[in-house]
Structures are given as C-alpha cells and as structure tokens.
Protein backbone atom coordinates (compact mmCIF):
# COMPACT_ATOMS: atom_id res chain seq x y z
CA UNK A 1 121.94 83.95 92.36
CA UNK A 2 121.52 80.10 92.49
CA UNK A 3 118.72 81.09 90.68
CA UNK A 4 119.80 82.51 87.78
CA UNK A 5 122.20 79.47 87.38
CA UNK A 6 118.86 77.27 87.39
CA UNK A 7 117.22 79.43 84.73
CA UNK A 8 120.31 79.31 82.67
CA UNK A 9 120.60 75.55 83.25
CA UNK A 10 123.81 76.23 84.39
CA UNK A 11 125.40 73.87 87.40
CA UNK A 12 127.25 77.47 89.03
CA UNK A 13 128.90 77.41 92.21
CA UNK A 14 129.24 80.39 94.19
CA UNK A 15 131.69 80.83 96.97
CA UNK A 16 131.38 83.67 99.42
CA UNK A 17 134.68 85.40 101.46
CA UNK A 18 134.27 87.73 103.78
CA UNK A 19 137.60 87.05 105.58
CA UNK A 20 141.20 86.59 104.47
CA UNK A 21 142.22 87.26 100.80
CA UNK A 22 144.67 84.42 101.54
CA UNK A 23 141.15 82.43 100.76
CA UNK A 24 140.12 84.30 98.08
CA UNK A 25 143.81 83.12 96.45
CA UNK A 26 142.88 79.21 96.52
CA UNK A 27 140.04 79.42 94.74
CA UNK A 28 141.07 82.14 91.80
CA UNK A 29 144.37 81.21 91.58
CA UNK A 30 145.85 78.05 90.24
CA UNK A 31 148.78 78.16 92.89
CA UNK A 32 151.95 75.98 91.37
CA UNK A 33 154.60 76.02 94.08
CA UNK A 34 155.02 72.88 96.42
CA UNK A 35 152.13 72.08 98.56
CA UNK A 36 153.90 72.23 101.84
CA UNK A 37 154.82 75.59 101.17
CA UNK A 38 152.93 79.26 100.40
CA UNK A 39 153.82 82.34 99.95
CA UNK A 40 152.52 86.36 99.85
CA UNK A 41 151.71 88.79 102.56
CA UNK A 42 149.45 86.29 104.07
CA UNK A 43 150.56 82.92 102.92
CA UNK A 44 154.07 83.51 104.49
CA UNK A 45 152.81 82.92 107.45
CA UNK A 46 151.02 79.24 106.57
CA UNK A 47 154.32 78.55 104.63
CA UNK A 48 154.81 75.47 107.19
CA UNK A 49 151.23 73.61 107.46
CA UNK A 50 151.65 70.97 110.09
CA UNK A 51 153.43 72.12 113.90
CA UNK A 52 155.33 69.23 113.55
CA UNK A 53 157.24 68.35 116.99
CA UNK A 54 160.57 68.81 114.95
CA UNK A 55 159.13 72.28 113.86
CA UNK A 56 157.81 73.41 117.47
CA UNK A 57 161.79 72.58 118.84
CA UNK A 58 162.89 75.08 116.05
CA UNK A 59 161.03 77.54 117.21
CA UNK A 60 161.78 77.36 120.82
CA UNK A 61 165.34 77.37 119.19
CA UNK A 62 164.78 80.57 117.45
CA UNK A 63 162.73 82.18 120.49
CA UNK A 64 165.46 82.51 122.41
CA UNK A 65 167.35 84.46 120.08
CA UNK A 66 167.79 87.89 119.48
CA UNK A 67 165.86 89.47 116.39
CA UNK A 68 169.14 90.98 115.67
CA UNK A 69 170.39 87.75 115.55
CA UNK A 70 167.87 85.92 114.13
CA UNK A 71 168.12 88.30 110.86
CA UNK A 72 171.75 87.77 110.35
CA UNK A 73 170.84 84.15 110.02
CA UNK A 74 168.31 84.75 107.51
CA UNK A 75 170.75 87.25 105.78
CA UNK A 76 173.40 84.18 105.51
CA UNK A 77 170.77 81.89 103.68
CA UNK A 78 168.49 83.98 102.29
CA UNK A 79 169.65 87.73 101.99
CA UNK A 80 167.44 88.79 99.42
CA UNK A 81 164.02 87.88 101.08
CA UNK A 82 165.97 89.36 104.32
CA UNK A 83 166.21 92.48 102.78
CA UNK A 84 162.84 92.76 102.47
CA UNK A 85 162.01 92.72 105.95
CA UNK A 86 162.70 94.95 108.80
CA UNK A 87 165.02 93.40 111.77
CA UNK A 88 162.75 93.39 114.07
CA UNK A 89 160.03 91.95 112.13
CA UNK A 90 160.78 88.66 114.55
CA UNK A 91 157.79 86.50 113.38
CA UNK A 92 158.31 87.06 109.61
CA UNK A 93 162.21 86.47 109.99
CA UNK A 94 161.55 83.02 111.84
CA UNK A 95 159.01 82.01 109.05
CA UNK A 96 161.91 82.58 106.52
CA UNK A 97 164.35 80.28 108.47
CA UNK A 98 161.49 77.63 109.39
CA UNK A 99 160.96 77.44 105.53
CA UNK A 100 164.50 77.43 104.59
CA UNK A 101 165.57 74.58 107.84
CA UNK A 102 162.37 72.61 106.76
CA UNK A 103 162.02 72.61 103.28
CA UNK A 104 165.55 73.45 102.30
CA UNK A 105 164.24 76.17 99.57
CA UNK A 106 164.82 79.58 100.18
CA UNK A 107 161.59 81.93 100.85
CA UNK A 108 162.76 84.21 98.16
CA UNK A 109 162.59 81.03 95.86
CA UNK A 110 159.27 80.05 96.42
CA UNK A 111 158.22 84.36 96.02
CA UNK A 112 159.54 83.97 92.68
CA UNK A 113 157.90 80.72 91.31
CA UNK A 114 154.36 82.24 93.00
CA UNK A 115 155.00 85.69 91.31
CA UNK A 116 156.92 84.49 87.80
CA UNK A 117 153.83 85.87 85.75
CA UNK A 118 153.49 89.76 86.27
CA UNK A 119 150.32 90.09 84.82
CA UNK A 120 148.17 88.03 87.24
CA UNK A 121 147.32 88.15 91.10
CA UNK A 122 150.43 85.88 91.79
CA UNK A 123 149.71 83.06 89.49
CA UNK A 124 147.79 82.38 87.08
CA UNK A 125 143.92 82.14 87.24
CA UNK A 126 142.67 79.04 87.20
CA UNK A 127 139.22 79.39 85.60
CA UNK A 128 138.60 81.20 82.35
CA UNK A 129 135.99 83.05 83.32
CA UNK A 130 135.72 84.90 86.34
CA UNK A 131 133.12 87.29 88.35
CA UNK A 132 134.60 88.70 91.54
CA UNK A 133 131.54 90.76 93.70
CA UNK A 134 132.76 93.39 96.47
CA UNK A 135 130.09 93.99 98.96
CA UNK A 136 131.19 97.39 100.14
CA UNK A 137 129.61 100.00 103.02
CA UNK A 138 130.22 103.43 104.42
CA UNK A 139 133.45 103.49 106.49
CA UNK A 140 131.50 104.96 109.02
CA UNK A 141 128.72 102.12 108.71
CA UNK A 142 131.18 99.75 108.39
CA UNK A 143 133.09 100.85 111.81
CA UNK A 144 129.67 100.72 113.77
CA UNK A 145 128.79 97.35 112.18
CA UNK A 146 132.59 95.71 113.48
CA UNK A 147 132.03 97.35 117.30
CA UNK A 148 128.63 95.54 116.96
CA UNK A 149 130.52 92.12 116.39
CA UNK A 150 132.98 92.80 119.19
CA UNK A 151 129.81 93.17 121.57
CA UNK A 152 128.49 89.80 120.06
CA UNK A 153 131.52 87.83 120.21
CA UNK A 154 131.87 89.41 123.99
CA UNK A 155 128.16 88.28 124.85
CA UNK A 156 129.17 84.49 123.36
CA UNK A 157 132.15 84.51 125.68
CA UNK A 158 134.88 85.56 123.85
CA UNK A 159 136.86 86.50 127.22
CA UNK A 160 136.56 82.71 128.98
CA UNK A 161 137.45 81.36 125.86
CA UNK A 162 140.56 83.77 125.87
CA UNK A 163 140.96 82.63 129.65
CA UNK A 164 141.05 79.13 128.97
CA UNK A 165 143.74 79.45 126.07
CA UNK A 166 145.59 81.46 128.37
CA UNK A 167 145.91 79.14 131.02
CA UNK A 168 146.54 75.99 128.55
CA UNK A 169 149.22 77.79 127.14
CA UNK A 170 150.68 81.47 127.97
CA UNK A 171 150.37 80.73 131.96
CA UNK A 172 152.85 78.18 131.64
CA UNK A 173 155.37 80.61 130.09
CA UNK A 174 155.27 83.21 132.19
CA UNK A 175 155.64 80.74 135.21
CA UNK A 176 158.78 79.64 133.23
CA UNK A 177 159.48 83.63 133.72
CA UNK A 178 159.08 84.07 129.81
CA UNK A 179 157.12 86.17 128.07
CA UNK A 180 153.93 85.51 126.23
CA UNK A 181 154.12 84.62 123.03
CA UNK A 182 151.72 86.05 120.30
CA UNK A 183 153.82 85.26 116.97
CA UNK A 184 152.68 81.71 116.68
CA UNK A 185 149.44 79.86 115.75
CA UNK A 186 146.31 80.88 116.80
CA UNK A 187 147.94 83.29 119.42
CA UNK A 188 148.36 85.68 116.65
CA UNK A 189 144.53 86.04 116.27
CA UNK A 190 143.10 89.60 117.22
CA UNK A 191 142.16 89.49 120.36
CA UNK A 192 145.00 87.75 122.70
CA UNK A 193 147.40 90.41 122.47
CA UNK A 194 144.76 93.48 123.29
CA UNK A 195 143.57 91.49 126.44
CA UNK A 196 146.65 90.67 127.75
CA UNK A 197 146.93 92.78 131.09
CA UNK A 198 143.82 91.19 131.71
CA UNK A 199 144.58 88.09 130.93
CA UNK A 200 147.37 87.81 133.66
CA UNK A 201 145.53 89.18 136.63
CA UNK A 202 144.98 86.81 139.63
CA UNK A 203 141.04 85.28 139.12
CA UNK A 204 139.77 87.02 142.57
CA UNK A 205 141.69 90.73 140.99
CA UNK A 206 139.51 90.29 137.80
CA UNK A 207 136.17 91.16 139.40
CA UNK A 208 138.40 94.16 141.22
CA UNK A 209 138.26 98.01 139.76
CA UNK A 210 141.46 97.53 138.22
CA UNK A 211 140.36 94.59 136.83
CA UNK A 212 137.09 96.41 134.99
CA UNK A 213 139.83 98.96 134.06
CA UNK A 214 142.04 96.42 132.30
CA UNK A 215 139.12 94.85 130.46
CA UNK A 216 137.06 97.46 129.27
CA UNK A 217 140.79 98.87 127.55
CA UNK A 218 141.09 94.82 126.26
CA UNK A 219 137.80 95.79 124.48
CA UNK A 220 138.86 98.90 123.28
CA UNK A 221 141.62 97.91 121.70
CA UNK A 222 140.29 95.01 120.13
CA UNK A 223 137.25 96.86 118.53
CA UNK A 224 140.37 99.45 117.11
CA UNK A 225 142.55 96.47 115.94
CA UNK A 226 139.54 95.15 114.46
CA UNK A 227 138.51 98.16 112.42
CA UNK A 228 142.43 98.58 111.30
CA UNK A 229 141.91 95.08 110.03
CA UNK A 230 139.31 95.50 107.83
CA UNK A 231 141.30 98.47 106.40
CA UNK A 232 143.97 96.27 105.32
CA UNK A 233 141.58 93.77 103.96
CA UNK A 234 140.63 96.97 101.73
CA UNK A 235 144.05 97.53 100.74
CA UNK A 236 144.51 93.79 100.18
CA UNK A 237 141.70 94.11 97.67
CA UNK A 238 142.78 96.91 95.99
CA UNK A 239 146.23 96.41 95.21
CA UNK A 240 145.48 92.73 94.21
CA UNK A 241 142.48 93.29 92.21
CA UNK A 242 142.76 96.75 90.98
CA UNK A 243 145.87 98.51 90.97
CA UNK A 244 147.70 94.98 89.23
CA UNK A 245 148.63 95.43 85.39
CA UNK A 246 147.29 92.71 82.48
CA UNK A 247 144.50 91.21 81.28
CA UNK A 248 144.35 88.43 83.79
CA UNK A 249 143.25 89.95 86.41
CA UNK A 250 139.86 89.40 87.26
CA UNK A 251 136.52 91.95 86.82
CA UNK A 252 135.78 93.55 90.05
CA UNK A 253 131.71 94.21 90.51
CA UNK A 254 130.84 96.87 93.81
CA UNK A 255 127.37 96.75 95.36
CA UNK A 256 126.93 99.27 98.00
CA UNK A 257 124.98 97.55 101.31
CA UNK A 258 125.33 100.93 103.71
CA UNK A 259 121.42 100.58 104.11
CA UNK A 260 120.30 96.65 105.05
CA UNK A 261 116.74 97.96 103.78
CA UNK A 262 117.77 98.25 100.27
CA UNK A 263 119.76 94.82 99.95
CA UNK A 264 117.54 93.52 96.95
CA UNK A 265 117.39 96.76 95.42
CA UNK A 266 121.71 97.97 95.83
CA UNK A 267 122.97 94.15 96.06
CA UNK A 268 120.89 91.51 94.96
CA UNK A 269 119.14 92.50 91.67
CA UNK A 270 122.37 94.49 90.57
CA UNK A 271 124.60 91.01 91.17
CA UNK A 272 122.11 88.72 89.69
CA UNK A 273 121.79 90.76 86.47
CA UNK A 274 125.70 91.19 86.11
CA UNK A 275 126.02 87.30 87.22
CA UNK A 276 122.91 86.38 84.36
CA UNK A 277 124.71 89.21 81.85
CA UNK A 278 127.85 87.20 82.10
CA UNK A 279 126.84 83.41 81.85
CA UNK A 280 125.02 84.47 78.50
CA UNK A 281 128.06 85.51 77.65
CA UNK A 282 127.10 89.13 77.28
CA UNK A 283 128.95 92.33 78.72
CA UNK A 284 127.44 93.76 81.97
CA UNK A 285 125.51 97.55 81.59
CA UNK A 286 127.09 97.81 84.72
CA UNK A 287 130.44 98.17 85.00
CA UNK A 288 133.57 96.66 86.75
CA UNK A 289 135.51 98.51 89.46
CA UNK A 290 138.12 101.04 87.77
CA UNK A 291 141.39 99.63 87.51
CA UNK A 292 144.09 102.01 89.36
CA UNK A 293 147.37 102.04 88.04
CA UNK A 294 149.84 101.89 90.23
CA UNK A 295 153.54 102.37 90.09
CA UNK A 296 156.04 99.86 90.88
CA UNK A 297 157.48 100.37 94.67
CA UNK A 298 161.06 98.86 94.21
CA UNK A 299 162.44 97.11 97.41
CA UNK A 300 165.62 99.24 98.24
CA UNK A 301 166.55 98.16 101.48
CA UNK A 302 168.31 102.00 102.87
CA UNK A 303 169.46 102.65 105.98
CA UNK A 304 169.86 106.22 107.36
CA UNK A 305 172.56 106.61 109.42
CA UNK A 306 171.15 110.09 110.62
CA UNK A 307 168.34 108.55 112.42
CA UNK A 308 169.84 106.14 114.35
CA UNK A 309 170.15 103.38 111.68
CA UNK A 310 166.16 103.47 110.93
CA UNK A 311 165.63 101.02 107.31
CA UNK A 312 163.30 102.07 104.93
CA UNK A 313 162.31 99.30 102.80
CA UNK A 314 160.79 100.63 99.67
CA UNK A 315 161.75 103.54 97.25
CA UNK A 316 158.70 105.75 98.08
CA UNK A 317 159.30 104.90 102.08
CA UNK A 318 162.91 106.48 101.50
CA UNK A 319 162.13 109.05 99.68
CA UNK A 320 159.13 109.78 102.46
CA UNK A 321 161.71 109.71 105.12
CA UNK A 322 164.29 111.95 103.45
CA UNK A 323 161.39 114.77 103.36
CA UNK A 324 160.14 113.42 106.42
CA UNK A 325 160.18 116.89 109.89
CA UNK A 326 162.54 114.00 111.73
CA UNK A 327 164.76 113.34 109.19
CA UNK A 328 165.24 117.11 108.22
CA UNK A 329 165.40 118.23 111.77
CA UNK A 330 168.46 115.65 112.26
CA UNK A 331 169.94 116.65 109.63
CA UNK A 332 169.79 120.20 110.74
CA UNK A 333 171.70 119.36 113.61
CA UNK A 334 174.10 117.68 112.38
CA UNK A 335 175.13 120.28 109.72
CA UNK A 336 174.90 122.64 112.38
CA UNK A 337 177.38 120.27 114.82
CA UNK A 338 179.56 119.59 111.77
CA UNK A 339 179.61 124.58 111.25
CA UNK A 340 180.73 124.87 114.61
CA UNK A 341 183.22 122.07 114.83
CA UNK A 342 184.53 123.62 111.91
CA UNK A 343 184.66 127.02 113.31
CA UNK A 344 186.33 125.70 116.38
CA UNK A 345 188.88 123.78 114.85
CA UNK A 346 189.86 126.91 112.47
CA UNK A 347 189.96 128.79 115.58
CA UNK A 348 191.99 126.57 117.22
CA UNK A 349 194.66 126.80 113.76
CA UNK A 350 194.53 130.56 114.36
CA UNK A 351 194.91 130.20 117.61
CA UNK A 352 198.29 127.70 117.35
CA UNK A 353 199.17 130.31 114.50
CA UNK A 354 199.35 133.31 116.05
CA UNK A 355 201.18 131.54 118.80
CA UNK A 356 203.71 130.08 116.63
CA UNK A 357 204.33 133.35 115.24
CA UNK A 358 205.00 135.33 117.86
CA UNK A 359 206.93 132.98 119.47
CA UNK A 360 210.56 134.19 118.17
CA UNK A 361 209.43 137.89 119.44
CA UNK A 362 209.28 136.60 122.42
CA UNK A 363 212.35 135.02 122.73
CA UNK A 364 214.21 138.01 121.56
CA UNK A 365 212.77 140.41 123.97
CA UNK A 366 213.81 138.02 126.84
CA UNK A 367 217.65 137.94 125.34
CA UNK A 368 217.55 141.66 125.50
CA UNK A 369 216.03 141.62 129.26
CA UNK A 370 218.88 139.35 130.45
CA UNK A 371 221.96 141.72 128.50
C-alpha cells in the first residue's frame, strides 16, 4: 500500500487497528467534547484520564457502597444516563459519578454533545475522504487463531506477570479481608478475573493437583472470554460502520484472510487496487460492505414486577422478555394464584351467606324447643 501512495506521489498514511474501536474513533472522528472527558460504550470507561490521588479516594469512597446505593446517587444527579444502566452495572454507575464529582458535567451531557449529529459515527469525521479496510476470517479460523494467542501469551509468561500484579495489588486487599477488585484500571483486562482462584492459592499449593486444576480452568476461560471479545469487536464494527444512517459514515472494504497462503491474492492486491481506485479519485469495481439498516432501539427503562423487579433497558429487550418461557410461566402463576384466591374468597361469601341466612331458622327452632 505505501506503494501505491509512492506511485501516486501521494504522502498517505496508513494506520492499522486490530484492537479497540475506541482507537479506531480518534483517528476518524473529529471528537469535540472536553479533553478530560470521553464518552460511548468504550470511552465511558477512559472518561477520567489521569488516577489522580483525589480520584483514587473517590473510588475507595464509592467501593464501599452498595450498587443499590451507588445508583440512587447517580439517579439524583444524573437520572437520565442512570436509566440507561442496569443497578448492578457497579463499574459503569461509578464512572457516571466520577465524571459528574470531577468534572461537574453530567455523563448524559457529554453523550449528547458526542452524539448531537445523527448521521455520523458519534461526531463528525474529520477527514473528507475516507477508506476503512476490514480484514475478516472464518469464525471457526478465527476461534483457532485466538486459542493460538492464548498459548503464546502463556509461553511469554502471561501467568508470572499476572502473579506479580496480584501480589502488588489484589494481595493486599484481600489481607485487608476485601475482595478483589477487577472494575478499575488495568485489572479489568481479560485475563485477571478468569485466573483468579489461581491467583490466590498459597505459592507451594500452585505446583499441587488442585493447583493444575485451577489453572488449566484460568486458561479455559480466558481463551472463551477472549473469543466472546472478538465477537463484540464484530458487533462494534457493525453497528458503527454499517447499520448507522447518512452519508457520513465511512466506506467499509472486506478482504477475506481465512487462508494465510492467499494473502496477496484475497488481501493485498484487492486493498491496493481499491486504495489506488480511490486516490485517483475513481469509484472502486469492488464494492463497500452493505450498509444494514437498522431500527432505532429506544431506551425504555421497564421494570417487571412479575419477575422479581428484573429491568429491561431497551424496547426490543422488553418486548423479548414479555414473550420470553420465564416471563410467561410467571405470569401463569400468578393468574392462576390470583383464580383460586378468587374462588376461595367467593366461597368464603357463600359460605358467610348461607350462614347468615339460616341463622333466624335457627333461632326459631330453639324458641320452640324451650316452650
């Protein structure tokens, strides 16, 4: 590709993501809100850049409260963003108040400055001309290639570098009999969480049977967080760059690499000539990524009393639950409580009824027992 820029006499730089779309945002996106502050499904969560001692106290602060708690706060300053999380969303909650103690603007503020023009990927972009390339596999392909990663990471010694964070950090905790905390920081990296058990075995227990237990499911369960992660970075893709309405959103070019073999012939060449194609100024013959229209999911914020108080968030996610074998099977019973209360309590009038009219019988018949 540098290439064709040199051909075309054409100073080109070409940045390559294979991570975060958080990333992807900075560089296609002329982001407008204040710098201290960002804000999407990703960027809520750098919404405070620098740990600053006064922002590590409010944390501890808000640690030691209930997530129950914690969301009534956020409800009292910020209800609207509150409503779009779920109580016991604990880490998002605290981001909202960090934002809100720090920066005195509200979360929901900041959501609506990033997101004030509907027809871009939450702001405007900030070059005219764009080329976005998606370097897509096989699931299956895919799946094998992220296991193969885990294995690498393992052999570079991913677990003593989870064993020395863990005794900087989540060893003093639990000797302060709290728990470990994976909502902040790096902590919330893949990988702390699913080796946990592991983590907090005694050094001469981790060469033990249970030991090899504990770590081979650490491994496990990293390799399937890992492969649910690079689902979502698929959704992320999609909903950003295809299924958003308007003009401004950018062209999205696929090239399949499944089969390493064939990377000139199924990435390269097909790139280059799109990348050449547009720099002329010219339309690709191949083209973009279909754009999926997708209806608007309206924040609703329900809560079913049925199911124990359960909040649904969206319109489709209520409407899912209301059809949903739980929902219906609750409901069921209830209706079925609510019959035979009925019955019993129209029994029970029958009952007091009858009894209240044969009452004066009753009475007579003893008068003419005691003449």
């Amino acid at each position: 590709m540098r290439s064709a820029g040199e051909r075309d006499d054409v100073s080109l730089k070409l940045v390559c993501f294979y991570r975060l779309g958080y990333y992807v945002r900075q560089v296609i996106v002329d982001l407008r809100v204040k710098k201290c502050v960002s804000s999407d499904e990703e960027g809520e969560e750098a919404a405070v850049v620098t740990p600053s001692d006064e922002l590590l106290e409010l944390r501890e602060n808000f640690d030691d409260l209930d997530s129950r708690e914690l969301y009534a706060k956020l409800m009292s300053v910020d209800p609207s963003y509150a409503k779009t999380l779920h109580p016991n969303n604990k880490r998002k909650i605290i981001r909202g108040l960090e934002v809100h103690s720090q920066h005195g603007v509200t979360m929901s503020e900041i959501l609506a400055e990033q997101h004030q023009e509907d027809q871009d990927v939450s702001g405007p972009l900030r070059y005219q001309h764009n080329c976005i390339f998606w370097v897509q596999c096989q699931q299956t392909v895919l799946d094998e290639r992220l296991d193969k990663r885990v294995d690498s990471m393992l052999e570079r010694g991913l677990v003593a570098e989870l064993l020395d964070f863990h005794s900087r950090y989540n060893q003093q905790r639990l000797e302060e009999h709290k728990e470990a905390d994976y909502t902040h920081g790096i902590f919330q990296s893949i990988g702390f969480k699913e080796f946990h058990n592991y983590l907090i075995l005694p050094e001469q227990e981790r060469q033990s049977q249970m030991g090899e237990t504990l770590l081979k499911e650490g491994i496990d369960a990293l390799k399937l967080v890992t492969r649910r992660y690079a689902r979502r970075q698929i959704t992320w893709i999609k909903n950003r760059l295809l299924r958003r309405p308007g003009q401004d959103v950018p062209a999205v070019y696929t090239v399949d690499a499944t089969k390493p073999e064939e990377w000139d012939y199924a990435v390269l060449e097909p790139a280059c000539h799109i990348l050449e194609t547009i720099m002329k100024g010219d339309v690709p013959l191949i083209s973009p990524a279909q754009k999926e229209v997708k209806q608007s999911d309206p924040v609703v914020h329900k809560i079913c009393d049925i199911c124990d108080g359960q909040i649904l968030l969206t319109q489709s996610n209520w409407e899912g639950h209301l059809k949903s074998r739980k929902h219906l099977k609750r409901v069921y019973k209830k209706r079925k409580r609510q019959r035979e209360l009925l019955q019993l309590m129209q029994s029970y009038e029958k009952k007091k009824h009858t009894e209240a009219a044969g009452g004066p019988i009753g009475a007579v018949a003893d008068d003419s027992a005691s003449t």
